[in-house]
C-alpha atoms as a PDB file:
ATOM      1  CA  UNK A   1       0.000   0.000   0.000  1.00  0.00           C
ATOM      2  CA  UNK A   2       1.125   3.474  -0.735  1.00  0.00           C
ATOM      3  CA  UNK A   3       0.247   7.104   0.605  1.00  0.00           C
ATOM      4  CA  UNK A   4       1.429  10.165  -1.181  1.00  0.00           C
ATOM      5  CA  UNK A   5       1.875  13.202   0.623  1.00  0.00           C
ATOM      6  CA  UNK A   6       0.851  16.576  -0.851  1.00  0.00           C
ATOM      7  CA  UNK A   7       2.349  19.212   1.564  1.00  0.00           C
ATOM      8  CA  UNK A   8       5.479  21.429   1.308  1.00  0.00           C
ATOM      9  CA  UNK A   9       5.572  21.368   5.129  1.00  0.00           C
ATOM     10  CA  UNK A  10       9.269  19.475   5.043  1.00  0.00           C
ATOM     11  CA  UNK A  11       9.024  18.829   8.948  1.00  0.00           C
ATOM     12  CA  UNK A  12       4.928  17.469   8.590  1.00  0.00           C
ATOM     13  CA  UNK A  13       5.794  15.656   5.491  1.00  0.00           C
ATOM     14  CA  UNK A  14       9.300  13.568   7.626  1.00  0.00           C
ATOM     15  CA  UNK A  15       6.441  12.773  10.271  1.00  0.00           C
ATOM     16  CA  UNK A  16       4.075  11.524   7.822  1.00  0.00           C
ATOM     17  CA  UNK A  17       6.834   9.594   5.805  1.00  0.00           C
ATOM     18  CA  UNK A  18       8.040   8.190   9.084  1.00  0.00           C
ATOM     19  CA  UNK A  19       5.032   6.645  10.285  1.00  0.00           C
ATOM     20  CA  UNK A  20       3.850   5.771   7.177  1.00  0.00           C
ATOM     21  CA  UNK A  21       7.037   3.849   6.684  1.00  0.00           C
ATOM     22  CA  UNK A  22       7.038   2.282  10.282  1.00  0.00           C
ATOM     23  CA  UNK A  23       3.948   0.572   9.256  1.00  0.00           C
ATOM     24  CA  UNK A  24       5.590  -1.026   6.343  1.00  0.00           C
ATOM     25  CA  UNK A  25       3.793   1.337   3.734  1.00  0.00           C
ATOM     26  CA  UNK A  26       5.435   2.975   0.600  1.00  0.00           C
ATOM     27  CA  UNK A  27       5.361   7.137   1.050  1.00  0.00           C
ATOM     28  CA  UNK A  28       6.460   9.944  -1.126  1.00  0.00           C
ATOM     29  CA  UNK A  29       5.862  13.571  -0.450  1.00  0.00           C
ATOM     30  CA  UNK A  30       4.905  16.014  -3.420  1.00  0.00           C
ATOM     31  CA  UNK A  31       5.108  19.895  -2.964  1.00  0.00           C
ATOM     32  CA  UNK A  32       2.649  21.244  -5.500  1.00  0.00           C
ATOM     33  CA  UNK A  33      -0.614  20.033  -7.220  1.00  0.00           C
ATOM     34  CA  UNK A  34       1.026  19.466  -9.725  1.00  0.00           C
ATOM     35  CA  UNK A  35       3.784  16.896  -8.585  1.00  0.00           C
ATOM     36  CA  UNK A  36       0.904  14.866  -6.775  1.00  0.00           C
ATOM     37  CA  UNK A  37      -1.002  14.274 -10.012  1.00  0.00           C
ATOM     38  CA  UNK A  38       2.469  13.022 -11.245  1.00  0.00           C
ATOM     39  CA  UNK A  39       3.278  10.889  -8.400  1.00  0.00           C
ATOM     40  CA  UNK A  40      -0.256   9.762  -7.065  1.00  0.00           C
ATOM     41  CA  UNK A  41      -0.103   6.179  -6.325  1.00  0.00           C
ATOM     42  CA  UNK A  42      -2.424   3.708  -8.010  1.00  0.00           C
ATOM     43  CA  UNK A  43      -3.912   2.607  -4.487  1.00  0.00           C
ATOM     44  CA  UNK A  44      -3.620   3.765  -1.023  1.00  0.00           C
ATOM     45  CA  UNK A  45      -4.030   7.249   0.424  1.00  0.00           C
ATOM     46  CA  UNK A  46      -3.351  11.105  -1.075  1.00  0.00           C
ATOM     47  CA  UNK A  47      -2.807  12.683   1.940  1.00  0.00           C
ATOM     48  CA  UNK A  48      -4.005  16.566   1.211  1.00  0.00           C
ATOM     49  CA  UNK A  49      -2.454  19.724   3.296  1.00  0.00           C
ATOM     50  CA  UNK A  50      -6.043  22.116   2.106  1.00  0.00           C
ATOM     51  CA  UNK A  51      -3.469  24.985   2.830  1.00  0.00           C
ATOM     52  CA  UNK A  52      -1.387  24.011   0.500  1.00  0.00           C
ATOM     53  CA  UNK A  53      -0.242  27.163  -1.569  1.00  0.00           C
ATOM     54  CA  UNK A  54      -1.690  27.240  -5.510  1.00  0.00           C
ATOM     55  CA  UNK A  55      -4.037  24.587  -4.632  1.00  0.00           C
ATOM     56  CA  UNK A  56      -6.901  24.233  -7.010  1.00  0.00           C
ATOM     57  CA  UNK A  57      -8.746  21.336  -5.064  1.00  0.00           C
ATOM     58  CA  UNK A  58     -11.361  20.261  -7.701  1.00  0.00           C
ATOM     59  CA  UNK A  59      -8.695  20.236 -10.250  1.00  0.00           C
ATOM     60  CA  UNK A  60      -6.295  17.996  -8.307  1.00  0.00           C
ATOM     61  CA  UNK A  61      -9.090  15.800  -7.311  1.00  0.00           C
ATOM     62  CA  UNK A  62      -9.823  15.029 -11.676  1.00  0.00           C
ATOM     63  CA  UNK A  63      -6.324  14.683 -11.623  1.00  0.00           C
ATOM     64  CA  UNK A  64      -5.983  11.636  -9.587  1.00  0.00           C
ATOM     65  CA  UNK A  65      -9.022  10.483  -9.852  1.00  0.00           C
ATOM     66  CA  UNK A  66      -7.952  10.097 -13.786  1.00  0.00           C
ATOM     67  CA  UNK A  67      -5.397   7.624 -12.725  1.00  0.00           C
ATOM     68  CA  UNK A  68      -5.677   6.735  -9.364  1.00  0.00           C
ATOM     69  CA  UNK A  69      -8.193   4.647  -7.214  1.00  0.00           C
ATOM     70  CA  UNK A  70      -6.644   6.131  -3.841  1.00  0.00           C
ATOM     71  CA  UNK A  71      -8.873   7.976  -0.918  1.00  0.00           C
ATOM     72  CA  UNK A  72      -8.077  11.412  -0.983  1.00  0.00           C
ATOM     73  CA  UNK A  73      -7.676  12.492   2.714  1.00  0.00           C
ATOM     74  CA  UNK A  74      -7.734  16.753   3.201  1.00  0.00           C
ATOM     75  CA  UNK A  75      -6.462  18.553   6.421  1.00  0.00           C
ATOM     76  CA  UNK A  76      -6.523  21.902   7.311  1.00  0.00           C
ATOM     77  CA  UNK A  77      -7.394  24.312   9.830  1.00  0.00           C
ATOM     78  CA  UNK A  78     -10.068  23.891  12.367  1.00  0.00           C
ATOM     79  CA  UNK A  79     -10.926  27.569  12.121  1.00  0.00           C
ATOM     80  CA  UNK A  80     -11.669  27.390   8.716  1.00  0.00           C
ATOM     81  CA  UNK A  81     -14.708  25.776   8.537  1.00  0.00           C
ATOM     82  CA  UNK A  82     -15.762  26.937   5.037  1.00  0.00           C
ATOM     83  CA  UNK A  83     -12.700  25.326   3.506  1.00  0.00           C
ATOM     84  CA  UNK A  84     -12.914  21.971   5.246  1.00  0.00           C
ATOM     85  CA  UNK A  85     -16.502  22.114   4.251  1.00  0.00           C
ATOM     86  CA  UNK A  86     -15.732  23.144   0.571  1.00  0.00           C
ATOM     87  CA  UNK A  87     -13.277  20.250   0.675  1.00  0.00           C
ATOM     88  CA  UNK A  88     -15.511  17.550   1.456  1.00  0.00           C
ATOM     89  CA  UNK A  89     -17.955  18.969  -1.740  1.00  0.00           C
ATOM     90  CA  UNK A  90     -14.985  19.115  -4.053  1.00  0.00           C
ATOM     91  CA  UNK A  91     -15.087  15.024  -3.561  1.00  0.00           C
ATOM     92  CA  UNK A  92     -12.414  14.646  -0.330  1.00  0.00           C
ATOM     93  CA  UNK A  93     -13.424  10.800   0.734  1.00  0.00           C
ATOM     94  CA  UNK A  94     -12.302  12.154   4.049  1.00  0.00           C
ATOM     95  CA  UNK A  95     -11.953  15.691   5.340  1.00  0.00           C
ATOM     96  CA  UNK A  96     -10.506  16.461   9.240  1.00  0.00           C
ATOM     97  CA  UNK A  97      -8.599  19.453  11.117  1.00  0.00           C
ATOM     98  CA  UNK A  98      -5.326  19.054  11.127  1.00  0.00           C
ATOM     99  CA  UNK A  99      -5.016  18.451  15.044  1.00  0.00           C
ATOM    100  CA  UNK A 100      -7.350  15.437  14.318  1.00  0.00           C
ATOM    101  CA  UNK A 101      -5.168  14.053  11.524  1.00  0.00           C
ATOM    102  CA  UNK A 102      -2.154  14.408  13.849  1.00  0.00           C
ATOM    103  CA  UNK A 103      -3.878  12.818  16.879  1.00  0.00           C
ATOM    104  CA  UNK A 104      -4.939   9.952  14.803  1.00  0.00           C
ATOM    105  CA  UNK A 105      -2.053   8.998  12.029  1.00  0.00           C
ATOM    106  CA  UNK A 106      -0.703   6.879  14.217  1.00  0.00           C
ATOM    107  CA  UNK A 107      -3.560   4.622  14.570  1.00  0.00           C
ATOM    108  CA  UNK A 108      -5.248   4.732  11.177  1.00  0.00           C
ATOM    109  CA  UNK A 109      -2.781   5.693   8.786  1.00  0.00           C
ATOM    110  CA  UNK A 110      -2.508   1.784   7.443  1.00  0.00           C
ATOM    111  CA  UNK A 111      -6.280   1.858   8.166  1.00  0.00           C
ATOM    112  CA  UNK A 112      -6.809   4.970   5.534  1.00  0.00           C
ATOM    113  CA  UNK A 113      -3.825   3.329   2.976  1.00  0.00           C
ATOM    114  CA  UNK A 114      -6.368   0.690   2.771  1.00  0.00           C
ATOM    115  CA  UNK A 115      -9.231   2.664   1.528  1.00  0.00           C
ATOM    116  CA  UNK A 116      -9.989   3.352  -2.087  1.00  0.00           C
ATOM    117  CA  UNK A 117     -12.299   6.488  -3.469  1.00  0.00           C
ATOM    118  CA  UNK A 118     -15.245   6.198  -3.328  1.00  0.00           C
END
């Protein structure tokens, strides 16, 4: 199973890597939309940073969705509401704050590597 990373956070994306690759899973981090449309795995998760400077969300979702059967998963700030909202319309298959997706990538990250879009 593999999970892409689309975040040019270089400290979030060496935690995601790390625990991605603790659970035996294949990771990559991409910077900009488009590098993840590029790199997006067949299966597994696309791990989104919503924040993510340039991002055109719906775009990126046809993107990978073109080639890809992996869950998209979008973070982003619990204060913006509108944007995690907008996020799970644009076609997210899973949409949290970013304090959420920290608490629980330990836990579920193979969990969410398993999933597929939907």
């Amino acid at each position: 199973m593999s999970v892409l990373i689309v975040c040019d956070d270089l400290m979030f994306t060496s935690k995601v890597t790390a625990t991605a690759r603790a659970h035996g899973l294949t990771a990559a981090v991409a910077r900009t939309p488009a590098d993840a449309a590029r790199k997006a795995p067949p299966a597994g998760c696309v791990i989104v940073d919503l924040h993510l400077p340039g991002l055109d969300l719906p775009q990126l979702l046809a993107d990978l969705r073109a080639g890809s059967r992996a869950a998209v998963i979008g973070f982003g700030s619990h204060v913006d509401v509108e944007m995690l909202k907008a996020a799970r319309a644009a076609g997210c298959d899973r949409v949290m704050p970013r304090s959420q997706f920290v608490k629980e990538l330990e836990a579920k990250l193979p969990e969410w590597a398993a999933q597929t879009a939907s």
